[in-house]
C-alpha atoms as a PDB file:
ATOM      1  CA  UNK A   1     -37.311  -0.867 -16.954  1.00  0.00           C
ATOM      2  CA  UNK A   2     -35.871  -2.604 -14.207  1.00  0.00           C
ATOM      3  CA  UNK A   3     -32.639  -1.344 -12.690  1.00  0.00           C
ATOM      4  CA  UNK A   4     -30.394  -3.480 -11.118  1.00  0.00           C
ATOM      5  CA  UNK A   5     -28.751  -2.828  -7.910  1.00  0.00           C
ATOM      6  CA  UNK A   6     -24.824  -2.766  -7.688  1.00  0.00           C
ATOM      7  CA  UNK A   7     -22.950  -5.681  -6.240  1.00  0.00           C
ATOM      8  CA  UNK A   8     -22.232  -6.050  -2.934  1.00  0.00           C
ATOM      9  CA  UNK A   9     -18.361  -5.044  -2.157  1.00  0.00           C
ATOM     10  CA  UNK A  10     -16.253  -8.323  -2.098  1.00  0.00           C
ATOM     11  CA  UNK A  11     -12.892  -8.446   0.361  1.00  0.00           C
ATOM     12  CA  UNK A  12     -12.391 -10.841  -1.491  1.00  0.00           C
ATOM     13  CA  UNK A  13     -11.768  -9.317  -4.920  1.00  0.00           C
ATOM     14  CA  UNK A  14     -10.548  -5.891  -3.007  1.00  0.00           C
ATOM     15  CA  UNK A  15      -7.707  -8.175  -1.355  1.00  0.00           C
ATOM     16  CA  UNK A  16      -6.194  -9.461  -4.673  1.00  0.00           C
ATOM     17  CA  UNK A  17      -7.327  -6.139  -6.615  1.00  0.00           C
ATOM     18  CA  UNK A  18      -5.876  -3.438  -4.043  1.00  0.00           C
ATOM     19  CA  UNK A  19      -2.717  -4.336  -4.577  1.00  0.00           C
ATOM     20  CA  UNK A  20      -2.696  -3.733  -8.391  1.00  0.00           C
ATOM     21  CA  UNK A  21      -2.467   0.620  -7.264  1.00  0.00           C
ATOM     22  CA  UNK A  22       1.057   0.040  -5.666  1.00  0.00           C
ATOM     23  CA  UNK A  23       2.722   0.873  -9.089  1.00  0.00           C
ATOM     24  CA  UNK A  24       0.922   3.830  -9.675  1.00  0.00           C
ATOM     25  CA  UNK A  25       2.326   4.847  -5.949  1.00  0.00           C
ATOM     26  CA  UNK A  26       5.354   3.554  -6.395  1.00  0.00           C
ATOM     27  CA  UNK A  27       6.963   4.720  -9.364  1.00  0.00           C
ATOM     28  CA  UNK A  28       6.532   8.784  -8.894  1.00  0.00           C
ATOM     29  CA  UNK A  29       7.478   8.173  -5.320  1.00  0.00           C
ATOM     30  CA  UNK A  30      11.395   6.447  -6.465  1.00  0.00           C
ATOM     31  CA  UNK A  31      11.265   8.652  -9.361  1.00  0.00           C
ATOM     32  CA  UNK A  32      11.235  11.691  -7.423  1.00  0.00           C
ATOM     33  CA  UNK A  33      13.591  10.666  -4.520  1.00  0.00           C
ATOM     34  CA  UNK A  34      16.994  12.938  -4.430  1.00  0.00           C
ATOM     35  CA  UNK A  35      19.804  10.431  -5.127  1.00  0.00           C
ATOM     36  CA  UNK A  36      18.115   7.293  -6.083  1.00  0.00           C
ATOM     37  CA  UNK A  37      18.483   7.221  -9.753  1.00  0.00           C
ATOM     38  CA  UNK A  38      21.473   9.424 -11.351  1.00  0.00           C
ATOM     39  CA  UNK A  39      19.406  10.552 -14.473  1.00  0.00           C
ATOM     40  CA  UNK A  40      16.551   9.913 -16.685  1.00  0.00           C
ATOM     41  CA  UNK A  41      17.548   7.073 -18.273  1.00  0.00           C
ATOM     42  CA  UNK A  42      18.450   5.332 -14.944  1.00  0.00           C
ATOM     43  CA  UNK A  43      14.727   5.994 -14.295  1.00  0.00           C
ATOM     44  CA  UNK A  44      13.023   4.408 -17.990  1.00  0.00           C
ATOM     45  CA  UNK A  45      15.739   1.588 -17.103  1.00  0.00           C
ATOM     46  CA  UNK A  46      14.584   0.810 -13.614  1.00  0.00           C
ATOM     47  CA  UNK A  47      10.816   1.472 -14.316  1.00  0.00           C
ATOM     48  CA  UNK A  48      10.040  -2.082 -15.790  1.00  0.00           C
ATOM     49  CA  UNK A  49      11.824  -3.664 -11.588  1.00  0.00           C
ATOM     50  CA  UNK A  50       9.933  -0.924  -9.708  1.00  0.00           C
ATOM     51  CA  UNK A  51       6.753  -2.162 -11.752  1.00  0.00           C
ATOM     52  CA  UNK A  52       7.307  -5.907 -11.126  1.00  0.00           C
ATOM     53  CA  UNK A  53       8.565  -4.782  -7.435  1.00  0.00           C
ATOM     54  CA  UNK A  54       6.377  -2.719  -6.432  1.00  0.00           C
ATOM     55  CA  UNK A  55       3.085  -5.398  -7.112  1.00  0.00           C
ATOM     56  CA  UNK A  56       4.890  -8.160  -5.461  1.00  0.00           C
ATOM     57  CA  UNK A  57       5.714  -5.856  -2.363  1.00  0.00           C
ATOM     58  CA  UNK A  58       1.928  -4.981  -2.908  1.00  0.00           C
ATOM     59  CA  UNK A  59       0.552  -8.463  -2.252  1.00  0.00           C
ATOM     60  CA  UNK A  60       3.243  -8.855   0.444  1.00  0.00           C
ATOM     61  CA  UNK A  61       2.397  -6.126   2.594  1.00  0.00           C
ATOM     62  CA  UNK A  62      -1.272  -7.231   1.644  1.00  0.00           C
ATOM     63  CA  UNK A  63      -0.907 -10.745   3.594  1.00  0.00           C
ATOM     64  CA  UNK A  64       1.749  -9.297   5.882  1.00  0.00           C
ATOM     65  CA  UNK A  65       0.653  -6.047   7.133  1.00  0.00           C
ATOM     66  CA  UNK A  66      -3.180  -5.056   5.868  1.00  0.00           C
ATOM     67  CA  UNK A  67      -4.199  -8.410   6.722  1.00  0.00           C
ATOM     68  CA  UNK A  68      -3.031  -9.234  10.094  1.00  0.00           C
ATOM     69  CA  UNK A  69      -3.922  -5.687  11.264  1.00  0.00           C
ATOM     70  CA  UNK A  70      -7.654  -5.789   9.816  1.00  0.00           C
ATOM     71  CA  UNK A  71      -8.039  -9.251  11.844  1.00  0.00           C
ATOM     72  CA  UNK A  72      -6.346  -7.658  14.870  1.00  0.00           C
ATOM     73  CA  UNK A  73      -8.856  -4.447  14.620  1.00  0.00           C
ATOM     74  CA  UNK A  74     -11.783  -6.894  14.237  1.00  0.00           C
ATOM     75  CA  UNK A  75     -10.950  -9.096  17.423  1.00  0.00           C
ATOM     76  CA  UNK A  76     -10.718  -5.355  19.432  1.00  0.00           C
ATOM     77  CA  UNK A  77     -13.985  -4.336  17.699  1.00  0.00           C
ATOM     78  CA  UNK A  78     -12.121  -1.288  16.642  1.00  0.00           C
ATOM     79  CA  UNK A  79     -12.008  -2.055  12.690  1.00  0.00           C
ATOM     80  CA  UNK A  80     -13.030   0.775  10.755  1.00  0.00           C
ATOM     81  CA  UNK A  81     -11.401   2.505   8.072  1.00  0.00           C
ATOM     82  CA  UNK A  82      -9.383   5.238   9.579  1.00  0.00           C
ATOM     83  CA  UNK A  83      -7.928   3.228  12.255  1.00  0.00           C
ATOM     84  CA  UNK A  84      -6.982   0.355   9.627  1.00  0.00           C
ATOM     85  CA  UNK A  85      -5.594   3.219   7.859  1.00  0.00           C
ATOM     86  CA  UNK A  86      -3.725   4.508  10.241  1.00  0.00           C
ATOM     87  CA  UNK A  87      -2.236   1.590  11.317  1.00  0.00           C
ATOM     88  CA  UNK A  88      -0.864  -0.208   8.072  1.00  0.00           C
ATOM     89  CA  UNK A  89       0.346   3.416   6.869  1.00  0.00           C
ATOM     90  CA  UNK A  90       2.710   3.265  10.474  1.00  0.00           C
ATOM     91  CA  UNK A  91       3.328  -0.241  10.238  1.00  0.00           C
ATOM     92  CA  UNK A  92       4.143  -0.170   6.142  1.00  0.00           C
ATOM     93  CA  UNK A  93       6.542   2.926   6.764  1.00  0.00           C
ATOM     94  CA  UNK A  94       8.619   1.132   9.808  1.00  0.00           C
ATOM     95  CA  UNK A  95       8.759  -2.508   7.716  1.00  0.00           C
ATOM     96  CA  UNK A  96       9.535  -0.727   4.422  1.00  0.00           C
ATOM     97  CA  UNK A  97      12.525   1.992   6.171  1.00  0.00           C
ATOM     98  CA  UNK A  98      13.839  -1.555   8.287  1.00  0.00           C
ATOM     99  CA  UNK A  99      14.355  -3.134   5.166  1.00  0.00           C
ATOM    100  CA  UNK A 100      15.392  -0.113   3.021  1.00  0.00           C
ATOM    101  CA  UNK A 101      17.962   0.726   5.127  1.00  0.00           C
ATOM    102  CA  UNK A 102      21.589  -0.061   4.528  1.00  0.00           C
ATOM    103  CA  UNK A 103      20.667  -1.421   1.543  1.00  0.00           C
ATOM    104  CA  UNK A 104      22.625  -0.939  -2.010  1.00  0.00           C
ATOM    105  CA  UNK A 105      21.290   2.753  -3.098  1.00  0.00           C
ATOM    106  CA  UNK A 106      19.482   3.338   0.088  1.00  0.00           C
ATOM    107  CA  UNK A 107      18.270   6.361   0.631  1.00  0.00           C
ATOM    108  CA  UNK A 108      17.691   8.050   4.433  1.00  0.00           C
ATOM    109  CA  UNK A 109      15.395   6.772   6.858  1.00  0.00           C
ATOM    110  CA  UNK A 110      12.619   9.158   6.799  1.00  0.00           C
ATOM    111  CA  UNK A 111      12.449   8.885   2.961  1.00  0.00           C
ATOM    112  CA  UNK A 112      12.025   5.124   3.016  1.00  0.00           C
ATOM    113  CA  UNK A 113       9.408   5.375   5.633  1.00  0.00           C
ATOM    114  CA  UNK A 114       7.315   8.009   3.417  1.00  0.00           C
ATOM    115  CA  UNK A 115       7.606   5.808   0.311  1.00  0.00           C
ATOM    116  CA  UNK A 116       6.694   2.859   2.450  1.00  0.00           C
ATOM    117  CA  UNK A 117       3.823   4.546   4.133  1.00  0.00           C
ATOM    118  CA  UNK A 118       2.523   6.048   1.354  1.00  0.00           C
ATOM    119  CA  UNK A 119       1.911   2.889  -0.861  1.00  0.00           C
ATOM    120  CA  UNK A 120       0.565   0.965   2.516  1.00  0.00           C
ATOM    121  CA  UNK A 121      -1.525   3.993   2.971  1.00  0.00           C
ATOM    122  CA  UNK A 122      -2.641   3.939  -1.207  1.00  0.00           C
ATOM    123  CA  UNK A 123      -2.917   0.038  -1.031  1.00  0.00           C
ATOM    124  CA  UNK A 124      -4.994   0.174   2.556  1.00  0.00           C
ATOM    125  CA  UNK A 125      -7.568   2.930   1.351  1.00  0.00           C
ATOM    126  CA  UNK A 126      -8.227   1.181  -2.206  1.00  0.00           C
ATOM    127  CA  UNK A 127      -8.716  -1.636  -0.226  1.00  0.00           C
ATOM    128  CA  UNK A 128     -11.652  -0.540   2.048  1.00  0.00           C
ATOM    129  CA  UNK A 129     -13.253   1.272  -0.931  1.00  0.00           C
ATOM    130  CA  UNK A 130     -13.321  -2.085  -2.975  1.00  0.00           C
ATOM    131  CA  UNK A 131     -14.373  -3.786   0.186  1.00  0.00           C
ATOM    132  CA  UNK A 132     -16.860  -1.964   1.749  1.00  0.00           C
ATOM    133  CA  UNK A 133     -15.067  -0.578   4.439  1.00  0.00           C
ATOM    134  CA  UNK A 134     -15.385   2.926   3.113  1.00  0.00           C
ATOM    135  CA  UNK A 135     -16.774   4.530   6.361  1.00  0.00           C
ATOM    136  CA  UNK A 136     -14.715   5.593   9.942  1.00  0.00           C
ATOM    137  CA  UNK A 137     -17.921   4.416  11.582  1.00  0.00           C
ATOM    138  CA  UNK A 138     -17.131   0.551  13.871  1.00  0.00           C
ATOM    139  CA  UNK A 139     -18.238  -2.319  11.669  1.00  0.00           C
END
């Protein structure tokens, strides 16, 4: 019996797939931030937007921010996994407290920056295991 090897990683597929996690980020991140929702049913209410939010933010910050940086890291011949990492986690955090902040239920600073670096983080490490990019090592 013949066993096949396993496909070769895709960025192609791991670009429009990694994005798909940002819900399961994104909703116990908002669910668990002090003052954002008033009770538990504010939270089943708002699940369904933070859902349908969080995916399009997902393939936003995808083009925007994993993209752009992954080209960037290529050109310097510094792309590997942690530094890709690294940088769309700081990058994601700064966009995502800029445009948090101020806003109708905002919450401080520092909290929009974790929630925004921890789905750019979630997004940007799904993405180099689908891809391929799943060592620190220079590609």
């Amino acid at each position: 019996m013949r066993i096949e090897p396993p496909p070769e990683p895709s960025p192609l597929i791991a670009f429009f797939s990694a994005p798909l996690i940002t819900p399961v980020l994104a909703i116990p991140l908002a669910a668990f931030l002090p003052g954002m929702y008033a009770s538990e049913i504010d939270i089943l209410i708002a699940l369904p937007f933070v859902v349908v939010a969080s995916l399009i933010y997902g393939y936003i910050g995808m083009l925007v921010v994993c993209l752009p940086v992954m080209l960037i890291l290529r050109a310097l011949k510094r792309l590997n996994t942690l530094t890709l990492c690294l940088v769309t986690t700081l990058v994601g955090g700064i966009l995502w407290a800029g445009l948090m902040h101020g806003g109708p239920g905002s919450v401080s600073v520092p909290l929009s920056f974790l929630v925004g670096a921890a789905c750019s983080l979630g997004v940007t490490a799904f993405f180099c295991v689908l891809g391929g990019l799943g060592s620190v090592r220079r590609h």
